[in-house]
Protein backbone atom coordinates (compact mmCIF):
# COMPACT_ATOMS: atom_id res chain seq x y z
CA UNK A 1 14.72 3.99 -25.81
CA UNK A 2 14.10 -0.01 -25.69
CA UNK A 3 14.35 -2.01 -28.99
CA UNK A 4 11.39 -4.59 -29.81
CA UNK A 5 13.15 -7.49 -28.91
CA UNK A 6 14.21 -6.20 -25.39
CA UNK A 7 10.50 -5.27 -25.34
CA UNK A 8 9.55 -8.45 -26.40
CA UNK A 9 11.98 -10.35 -23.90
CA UNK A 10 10.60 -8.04 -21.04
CA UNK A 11 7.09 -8.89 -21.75
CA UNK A 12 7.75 -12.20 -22.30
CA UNK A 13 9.41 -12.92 -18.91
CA UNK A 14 12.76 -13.92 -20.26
CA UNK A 15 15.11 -10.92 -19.27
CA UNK A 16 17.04 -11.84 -15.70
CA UNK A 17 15.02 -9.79 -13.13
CA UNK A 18 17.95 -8.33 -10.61
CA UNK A 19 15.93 -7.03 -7.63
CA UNK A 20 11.72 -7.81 -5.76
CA UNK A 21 10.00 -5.62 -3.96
CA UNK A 22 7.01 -7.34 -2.54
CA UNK A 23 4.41 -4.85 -1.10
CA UNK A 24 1.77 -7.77 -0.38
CA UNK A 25 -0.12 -6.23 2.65
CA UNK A 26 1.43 -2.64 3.38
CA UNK A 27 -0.47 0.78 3.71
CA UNK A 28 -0.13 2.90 0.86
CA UNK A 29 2.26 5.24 2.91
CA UNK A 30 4.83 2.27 3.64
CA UNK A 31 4.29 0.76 -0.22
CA UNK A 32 5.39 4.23 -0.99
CA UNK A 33 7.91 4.88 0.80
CA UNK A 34 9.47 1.45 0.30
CA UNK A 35 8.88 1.80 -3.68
CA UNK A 36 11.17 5.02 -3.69
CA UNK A 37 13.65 3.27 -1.11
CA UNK A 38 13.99 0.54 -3.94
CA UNK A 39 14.24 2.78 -6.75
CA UNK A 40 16.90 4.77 -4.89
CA UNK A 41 18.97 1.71 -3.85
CA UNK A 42 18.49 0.03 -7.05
CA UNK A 43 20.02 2.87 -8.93
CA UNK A 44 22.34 3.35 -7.02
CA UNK A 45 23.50 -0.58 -7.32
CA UNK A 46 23.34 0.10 -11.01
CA UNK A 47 20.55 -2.46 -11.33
CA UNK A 48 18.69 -2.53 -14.78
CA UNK A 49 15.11 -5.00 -14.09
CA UNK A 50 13.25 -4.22 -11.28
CA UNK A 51 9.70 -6.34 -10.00
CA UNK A 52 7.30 -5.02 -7.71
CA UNK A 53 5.11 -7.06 -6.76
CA UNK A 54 1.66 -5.44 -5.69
CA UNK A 55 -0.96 -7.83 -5.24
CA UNK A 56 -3.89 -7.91 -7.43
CA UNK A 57 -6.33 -7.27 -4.73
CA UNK A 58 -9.63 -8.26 -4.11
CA UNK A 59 -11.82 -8.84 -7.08
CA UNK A 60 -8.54 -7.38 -9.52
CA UNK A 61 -8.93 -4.20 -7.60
CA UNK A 62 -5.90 -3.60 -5.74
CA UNK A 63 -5.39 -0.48 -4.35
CA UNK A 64 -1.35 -0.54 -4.87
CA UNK A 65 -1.71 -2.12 -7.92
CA UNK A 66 -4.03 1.41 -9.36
CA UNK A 67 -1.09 3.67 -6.90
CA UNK A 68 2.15 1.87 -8.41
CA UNK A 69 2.16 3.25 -12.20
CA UNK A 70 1.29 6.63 -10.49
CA UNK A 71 3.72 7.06 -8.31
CA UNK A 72 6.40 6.10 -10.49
CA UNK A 73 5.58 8.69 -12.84
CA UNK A 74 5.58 11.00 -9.67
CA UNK A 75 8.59 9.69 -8.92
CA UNK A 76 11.72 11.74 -8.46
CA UNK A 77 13.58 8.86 -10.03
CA UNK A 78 11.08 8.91 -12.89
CA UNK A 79 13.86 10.84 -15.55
CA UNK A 80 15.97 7.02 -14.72
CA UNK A 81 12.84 4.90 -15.33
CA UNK A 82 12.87 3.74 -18.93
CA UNK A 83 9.74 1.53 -18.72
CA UNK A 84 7.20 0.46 -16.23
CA UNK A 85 5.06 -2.47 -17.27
CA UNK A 86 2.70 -5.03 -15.99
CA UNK A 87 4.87 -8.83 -15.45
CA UNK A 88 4.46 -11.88 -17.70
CA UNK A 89 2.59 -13.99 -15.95
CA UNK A 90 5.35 -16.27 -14.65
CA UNK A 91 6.18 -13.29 -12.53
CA UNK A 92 2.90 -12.14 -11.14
CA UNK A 93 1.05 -11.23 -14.23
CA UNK A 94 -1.14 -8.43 -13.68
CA UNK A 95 -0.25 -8.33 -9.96
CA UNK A 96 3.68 -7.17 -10.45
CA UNK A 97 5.50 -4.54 -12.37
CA UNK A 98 8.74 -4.92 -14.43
CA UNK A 99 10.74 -1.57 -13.61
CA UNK A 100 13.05 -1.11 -16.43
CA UNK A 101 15.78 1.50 -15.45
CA UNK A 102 18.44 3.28 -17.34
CA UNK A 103 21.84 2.30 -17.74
CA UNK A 104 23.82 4.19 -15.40
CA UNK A 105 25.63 6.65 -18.31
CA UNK A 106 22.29 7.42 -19.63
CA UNK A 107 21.17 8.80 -15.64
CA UNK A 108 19.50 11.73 -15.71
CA UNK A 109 19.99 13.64 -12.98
């Protein structure tokens, strides 16, 4: 669905991000809930780059950062998702998550 330069861009950092979700510090049950809060507003807003911003934890182990990828392919938002991918590092690097989402005529619903 992406072409390689998008992906490239994406990776790279250099794509506009239009929306942040920081979850620095929450519960898993309030990261989750606020993660499908975001998707559903951000969908709704027709917004295209998503971060989320997780935290890398203690010692790279962050328990969000493991739970993010997951519940985003648990997601009931997951058919608009078109990519989910760790940040460059001038956005958080391996703590934060570029959420690419579908354009709005290619919803699934």
């Amino acid at each position: 669905g992406m072409d390689r330069q998008l992906i490239r861009r994406l990776k790279s950092g250099k794509l506009p991000v239009d929306a942040v979700l920081d979850l620095h510090g929450m519960y898993q049950d309030e990261a989750h809930n606020r993660l499908e809060n975001f998707l559903i507003q951000s969908i709704r807003n027709d917004l295209r780059l998503l971060l989320v911003i997780t935290g890398k934890g203690r010692s790279g182990q962050g328990v969000l950062r493991g739970k993010v990828p997951l519940w985003l392919k648990q997601s009931p938002q997951s058919a608009n998702i078109l990519t989910a991918t760790p940040a460059s590092p001038r956005h958080g690097g391996s703590g934060a998550y570029y959420v690419y989402l579908r354009r709005k005529r290619d919803y699934r619903m």
